[in-house]
Structure formats: structure tokens, C-alpha cells
N, C-alpha and C. Protein backbone atom coordinates (compact mmCIF):
# COMPACT_ATOMS: atom_id res chain seq x y z
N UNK A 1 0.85 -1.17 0.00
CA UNK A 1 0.00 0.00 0.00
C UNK A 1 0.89 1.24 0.00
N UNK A 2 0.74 2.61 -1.09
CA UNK A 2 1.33 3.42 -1.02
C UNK A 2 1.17 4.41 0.06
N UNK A 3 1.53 5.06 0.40
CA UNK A 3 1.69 6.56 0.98
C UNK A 3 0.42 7.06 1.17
N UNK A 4 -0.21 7.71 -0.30
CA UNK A 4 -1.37 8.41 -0.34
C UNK A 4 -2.85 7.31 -0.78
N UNK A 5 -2.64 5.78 -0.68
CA UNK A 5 -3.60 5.44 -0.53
C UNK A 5 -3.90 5.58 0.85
N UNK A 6 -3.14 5.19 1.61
CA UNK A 6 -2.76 5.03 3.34
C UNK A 6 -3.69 6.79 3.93
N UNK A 7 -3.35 7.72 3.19
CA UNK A 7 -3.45 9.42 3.68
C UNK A 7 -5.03 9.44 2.99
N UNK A 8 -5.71 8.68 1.49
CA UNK A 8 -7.19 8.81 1.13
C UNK A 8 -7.90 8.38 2.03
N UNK A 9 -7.33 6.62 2.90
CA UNK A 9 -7.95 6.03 3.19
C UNK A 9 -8.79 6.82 5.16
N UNK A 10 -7.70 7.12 5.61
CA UNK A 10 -7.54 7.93 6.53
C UNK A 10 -8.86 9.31 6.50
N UNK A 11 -8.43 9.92 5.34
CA UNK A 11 -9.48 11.05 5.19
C UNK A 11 -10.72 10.62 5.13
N UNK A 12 -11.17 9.35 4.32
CA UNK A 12 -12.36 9.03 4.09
C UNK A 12 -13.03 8.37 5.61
N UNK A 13 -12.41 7.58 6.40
CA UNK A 13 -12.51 7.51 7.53
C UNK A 13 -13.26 8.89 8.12
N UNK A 14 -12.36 9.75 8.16
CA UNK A 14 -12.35 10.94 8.93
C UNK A 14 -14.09 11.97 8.69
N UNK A 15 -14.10 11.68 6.96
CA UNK A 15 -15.18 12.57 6.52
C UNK A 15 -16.33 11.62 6.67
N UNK A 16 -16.81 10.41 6.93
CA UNK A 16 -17.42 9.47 6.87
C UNK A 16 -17.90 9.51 8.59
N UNK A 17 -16.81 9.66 9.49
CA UNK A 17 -17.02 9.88 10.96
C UNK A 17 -18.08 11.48 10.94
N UNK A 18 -17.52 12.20 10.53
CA UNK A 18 -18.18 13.88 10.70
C UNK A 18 -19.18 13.76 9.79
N UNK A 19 -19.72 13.00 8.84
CA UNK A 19 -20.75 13.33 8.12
C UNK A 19 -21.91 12.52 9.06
N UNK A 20 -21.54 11.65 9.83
CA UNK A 20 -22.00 10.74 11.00
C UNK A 20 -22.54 11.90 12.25
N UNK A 21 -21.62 12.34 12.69
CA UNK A 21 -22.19 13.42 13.24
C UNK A 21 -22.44 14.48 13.28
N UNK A 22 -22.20 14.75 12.11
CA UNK A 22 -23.32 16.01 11.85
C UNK A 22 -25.09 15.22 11.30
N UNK A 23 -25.27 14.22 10.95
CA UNK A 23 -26.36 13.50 11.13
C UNK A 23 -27.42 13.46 12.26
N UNK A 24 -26.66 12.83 13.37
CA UNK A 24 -27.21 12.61 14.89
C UNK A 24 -27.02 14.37 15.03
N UNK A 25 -26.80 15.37 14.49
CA UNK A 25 -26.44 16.62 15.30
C UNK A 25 -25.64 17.09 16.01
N UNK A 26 -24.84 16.19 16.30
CA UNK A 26 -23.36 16.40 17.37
C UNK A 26 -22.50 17.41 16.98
N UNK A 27 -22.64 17.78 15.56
CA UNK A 27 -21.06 18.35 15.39
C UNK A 27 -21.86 19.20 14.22
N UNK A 28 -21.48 20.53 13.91
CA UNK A 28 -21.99 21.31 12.93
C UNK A 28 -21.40 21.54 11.68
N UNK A 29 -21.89 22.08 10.57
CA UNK A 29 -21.10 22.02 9.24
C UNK A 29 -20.06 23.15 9.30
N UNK A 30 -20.42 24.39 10.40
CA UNK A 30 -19.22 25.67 10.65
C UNK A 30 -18.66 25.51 11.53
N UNK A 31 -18.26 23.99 11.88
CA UNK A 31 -17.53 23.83 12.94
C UNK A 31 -15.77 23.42 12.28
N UNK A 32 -14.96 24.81 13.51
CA UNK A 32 -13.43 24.46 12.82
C UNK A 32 -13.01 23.42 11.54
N UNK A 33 -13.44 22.45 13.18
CA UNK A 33 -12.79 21.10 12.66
C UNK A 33 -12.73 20.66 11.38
N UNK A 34 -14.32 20.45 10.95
CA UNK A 34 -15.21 20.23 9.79
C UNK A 34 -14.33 21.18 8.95
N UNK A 35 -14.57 22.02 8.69
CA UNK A 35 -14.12 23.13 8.16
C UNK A 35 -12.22 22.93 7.04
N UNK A 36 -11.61 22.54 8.32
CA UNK A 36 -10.22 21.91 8.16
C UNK A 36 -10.46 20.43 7.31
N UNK A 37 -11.55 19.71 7.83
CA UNK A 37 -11.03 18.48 7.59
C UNK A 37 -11.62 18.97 5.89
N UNK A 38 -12.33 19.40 5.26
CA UNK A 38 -13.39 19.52 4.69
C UNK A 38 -12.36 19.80 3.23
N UNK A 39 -11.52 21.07 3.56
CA UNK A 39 -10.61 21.84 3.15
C UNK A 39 -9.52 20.69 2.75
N UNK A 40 -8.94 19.75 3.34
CA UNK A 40 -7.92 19.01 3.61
C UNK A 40 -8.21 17.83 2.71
N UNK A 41 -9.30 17.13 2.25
CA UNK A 41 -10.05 16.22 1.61
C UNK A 41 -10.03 16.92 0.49
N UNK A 42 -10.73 18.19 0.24
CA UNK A 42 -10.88 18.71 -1.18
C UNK A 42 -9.89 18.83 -1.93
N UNK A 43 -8.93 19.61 -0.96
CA UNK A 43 -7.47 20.01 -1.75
C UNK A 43 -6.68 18.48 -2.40
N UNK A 44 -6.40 17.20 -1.52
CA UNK A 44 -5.40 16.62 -1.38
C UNK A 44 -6.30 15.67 -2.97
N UNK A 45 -7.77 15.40 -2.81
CA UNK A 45 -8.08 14.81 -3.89
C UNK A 45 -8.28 15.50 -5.45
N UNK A 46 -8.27 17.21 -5.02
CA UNK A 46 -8.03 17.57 -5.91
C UNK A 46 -6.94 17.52 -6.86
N UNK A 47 -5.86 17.79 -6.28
CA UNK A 47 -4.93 18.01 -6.64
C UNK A 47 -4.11 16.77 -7.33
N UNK A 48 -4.74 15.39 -6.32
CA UNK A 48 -4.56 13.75 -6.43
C UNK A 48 -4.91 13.83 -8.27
N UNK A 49 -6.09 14.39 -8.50
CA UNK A 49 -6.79 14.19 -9.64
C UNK A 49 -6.29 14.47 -10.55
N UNK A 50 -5.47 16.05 -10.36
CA UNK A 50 -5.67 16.79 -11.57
C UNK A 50 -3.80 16.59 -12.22
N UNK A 51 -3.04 16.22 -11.23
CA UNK A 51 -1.28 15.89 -11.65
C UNK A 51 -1.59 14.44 -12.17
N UNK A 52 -2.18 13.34 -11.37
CA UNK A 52 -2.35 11.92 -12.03
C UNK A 52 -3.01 12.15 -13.67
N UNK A 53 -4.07 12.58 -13.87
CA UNK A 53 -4.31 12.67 -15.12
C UNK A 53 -3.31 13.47 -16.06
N UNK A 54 -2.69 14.23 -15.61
CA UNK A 54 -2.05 15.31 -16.24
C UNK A 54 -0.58 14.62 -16.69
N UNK A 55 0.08 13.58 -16.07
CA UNK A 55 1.15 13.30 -15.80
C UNK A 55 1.44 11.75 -16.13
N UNK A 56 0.40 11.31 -16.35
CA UNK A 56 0.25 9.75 -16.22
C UNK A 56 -0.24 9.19 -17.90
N UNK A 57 0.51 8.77 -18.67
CA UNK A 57 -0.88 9.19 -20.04
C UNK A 57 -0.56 7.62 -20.30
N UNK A 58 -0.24 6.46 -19.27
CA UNK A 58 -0.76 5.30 -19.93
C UNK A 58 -1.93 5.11 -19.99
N UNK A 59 -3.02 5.00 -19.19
CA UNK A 59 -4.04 4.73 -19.24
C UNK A 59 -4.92 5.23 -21.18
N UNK A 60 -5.46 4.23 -21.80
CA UNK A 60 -6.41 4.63 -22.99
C UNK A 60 -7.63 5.19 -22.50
N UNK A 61 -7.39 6.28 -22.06
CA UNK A 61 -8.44 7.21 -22.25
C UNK A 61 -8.23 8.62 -23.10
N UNK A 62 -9.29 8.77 -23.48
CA UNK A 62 -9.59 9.86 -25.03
C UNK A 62 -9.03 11.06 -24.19
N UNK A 63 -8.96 12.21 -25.13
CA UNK A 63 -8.06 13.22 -24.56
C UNK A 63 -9.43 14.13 -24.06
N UNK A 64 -10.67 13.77 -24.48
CA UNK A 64 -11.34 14.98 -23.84
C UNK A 64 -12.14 14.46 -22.50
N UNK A 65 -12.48 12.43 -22.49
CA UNK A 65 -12.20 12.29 -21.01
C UNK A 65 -11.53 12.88 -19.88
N UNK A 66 -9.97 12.66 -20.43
CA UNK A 66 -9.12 13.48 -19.15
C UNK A 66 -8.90 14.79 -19.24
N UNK A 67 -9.63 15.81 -19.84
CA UNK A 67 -10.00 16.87 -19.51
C UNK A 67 -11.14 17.10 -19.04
N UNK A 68 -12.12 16.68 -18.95
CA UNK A 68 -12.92 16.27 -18.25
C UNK A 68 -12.80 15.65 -16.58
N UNK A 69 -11.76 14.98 -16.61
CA UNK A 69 -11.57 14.54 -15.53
C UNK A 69 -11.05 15.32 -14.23
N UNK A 70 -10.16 16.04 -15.27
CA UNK A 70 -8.85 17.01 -15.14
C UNK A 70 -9.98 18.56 -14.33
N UNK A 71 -11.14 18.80 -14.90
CA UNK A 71 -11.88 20.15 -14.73
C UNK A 71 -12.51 19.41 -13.59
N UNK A 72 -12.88 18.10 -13.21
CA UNK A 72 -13.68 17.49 -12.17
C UNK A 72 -12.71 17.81 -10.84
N UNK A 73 -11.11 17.67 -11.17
CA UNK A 73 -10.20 18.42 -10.27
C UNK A 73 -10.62 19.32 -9.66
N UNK A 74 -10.67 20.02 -10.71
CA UNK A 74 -10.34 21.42 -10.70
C UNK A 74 -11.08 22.25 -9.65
N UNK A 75 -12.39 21.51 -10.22
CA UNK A 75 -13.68 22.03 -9.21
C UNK A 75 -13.69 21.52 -7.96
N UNK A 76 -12.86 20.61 -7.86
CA UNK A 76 -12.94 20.40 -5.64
C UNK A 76 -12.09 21.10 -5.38
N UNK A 77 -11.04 22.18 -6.58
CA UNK A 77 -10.02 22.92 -5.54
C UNK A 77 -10.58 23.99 -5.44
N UNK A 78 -12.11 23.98 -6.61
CA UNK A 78 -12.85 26.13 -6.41
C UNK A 78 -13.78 25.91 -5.55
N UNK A 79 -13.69 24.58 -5.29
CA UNK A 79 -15.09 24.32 -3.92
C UNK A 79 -14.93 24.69 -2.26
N UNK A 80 -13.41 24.27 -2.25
CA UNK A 80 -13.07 25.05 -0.78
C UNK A 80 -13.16 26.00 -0.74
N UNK A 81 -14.08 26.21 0.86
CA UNK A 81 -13.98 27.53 1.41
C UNK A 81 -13.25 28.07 2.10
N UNK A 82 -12.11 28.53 1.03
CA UNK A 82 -10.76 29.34 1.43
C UNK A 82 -11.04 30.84 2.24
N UNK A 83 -12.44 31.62 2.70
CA UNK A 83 -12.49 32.65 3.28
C UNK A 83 -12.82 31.95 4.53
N UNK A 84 -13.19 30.79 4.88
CA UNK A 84 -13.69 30.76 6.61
C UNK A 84 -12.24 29.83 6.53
N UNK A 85 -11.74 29.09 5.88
CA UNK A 85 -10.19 28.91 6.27
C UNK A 85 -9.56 29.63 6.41
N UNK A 86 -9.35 30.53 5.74
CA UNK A 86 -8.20 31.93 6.22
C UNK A 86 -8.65 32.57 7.17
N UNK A 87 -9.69 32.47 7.65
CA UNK A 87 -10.47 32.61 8.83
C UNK A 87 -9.76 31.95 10.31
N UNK A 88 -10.41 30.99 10.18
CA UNK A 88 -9.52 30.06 10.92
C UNK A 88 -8.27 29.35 11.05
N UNK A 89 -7.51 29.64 10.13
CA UNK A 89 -5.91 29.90 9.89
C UNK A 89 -5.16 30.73 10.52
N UNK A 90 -5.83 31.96 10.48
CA UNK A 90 -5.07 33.66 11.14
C UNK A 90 -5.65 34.34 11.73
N UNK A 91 -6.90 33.50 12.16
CA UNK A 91 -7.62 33.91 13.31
C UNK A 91 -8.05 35.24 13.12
N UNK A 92 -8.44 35.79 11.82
CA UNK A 92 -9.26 36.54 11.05
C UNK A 92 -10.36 37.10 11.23
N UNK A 93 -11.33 37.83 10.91
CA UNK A 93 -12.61 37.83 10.74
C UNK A 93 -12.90 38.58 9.40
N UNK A 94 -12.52 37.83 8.15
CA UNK A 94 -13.05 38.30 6.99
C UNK A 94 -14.12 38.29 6.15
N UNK A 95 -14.83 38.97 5.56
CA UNK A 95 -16.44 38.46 5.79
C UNK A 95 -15.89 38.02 3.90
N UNK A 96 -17.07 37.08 3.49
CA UNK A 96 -17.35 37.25 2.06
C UNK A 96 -17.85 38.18 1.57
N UNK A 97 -17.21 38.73 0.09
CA UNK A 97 -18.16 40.16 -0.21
C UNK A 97 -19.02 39.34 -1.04
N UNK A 98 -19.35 38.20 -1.30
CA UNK A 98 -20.56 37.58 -2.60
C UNK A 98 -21.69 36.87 -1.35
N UNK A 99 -21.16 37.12 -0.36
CA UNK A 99 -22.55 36.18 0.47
C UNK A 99 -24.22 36.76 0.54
N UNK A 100 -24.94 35.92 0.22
CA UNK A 100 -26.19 36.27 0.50
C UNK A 100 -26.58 36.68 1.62
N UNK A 101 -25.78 36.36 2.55
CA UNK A 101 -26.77 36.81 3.99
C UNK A 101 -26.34 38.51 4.44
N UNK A 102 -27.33 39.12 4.68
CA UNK A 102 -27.27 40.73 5.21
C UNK A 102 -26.34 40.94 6.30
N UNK A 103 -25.64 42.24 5.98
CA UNK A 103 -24.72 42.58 6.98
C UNK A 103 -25.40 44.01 7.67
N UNK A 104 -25.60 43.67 8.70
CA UNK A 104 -25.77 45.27 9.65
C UNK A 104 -25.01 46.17 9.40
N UNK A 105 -24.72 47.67 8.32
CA UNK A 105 -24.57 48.40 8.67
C UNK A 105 -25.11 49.87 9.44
């Protein structure tokens, strides 16, 4: 077993536990943790995705499959929410300027 099957297998554990409790209610979706682990899953399979296809060209698949595959990347790395991480990174309080919800001024 390699390295980063050992580090998928781990995460999926991890997101499989928190999707568990945020179920029963125990644990919330703006919670740190979640937040980190959430971030940490997106990035590592993103990124898993988008160098393996990019880098790997035995596999017979057509070239607009693995661009396809390659943009399926792409989109778990525009899916993290890099403003409540930098949030909770640097202990921040940066708001989103695209959020729907009203700000009191």
C-alpha cells in the first residue's frame, strides 16, 4: 500500500465519521474542525486528480475524457472555502463580499 492510498484512506474515515455526526447533530457544518477536515479532503483529492491525469498518459483514455476529468479536479479545488479557512488559519474575521446573507450596517 502506497503513501497516499494510506493518507485517502484515513481522510475518508475521517469525513465518513463527521458526516456521521453532523447527522445525529453532534457536530456542525461551521464547525473548525469540519471546516479543516473539509478543506484538507478537497485540496489533497483535488490536486490527487488533476497531476495523475495530467502526468500519467498510460491509461487509454480519449483526450477529452481526461480533460474532463482534469476540470472534475479542478472544481474540488474552487469548492473550498478558502475565506472561513483563512479565517480560521489567522484567526481573522473576513467576511465574504458575494454572500447572501445581510450585513448590519
Amino acid at each position: 500500500m502506497k503513501v497516499y492510498h494510506i493518507l485517502f484512506f484515513l481522510l475518508q474515515i475521517v469525513i465518513l465519521c463527521s458526516i456521521a455526526l453532523i447527522y445525529i447533530k453532534q457536530f456542525e457544518t461551521k464547525n473548525k474542525v469540519y471546516i479543516i477536515i473539509d478543506s484538507i479532503f478537497k485540496c489533497s483529492l483535488g490536486l490527487f486528480i488533476v497531476t495523475y491525469f495530467l502526468t500519467n498518459k498510460e491509461h487509454k483514455i480519449q483526450i477529452y475524457d481526461r480533460i474532463l476529468i482534469i476540470l472534475f479536479g479542478l472544481t474540488l479545488l474552487a469548492l473550498i472555502d478558502y475565506i472561513a479557512l483563512i479565517n480560521i488559519v489567522f484567526n481573522t474575521h473576513m467576511s465574504d463580499p458575494y454572500s447572501i446573507e445581510k450585513t448590519n450596517t
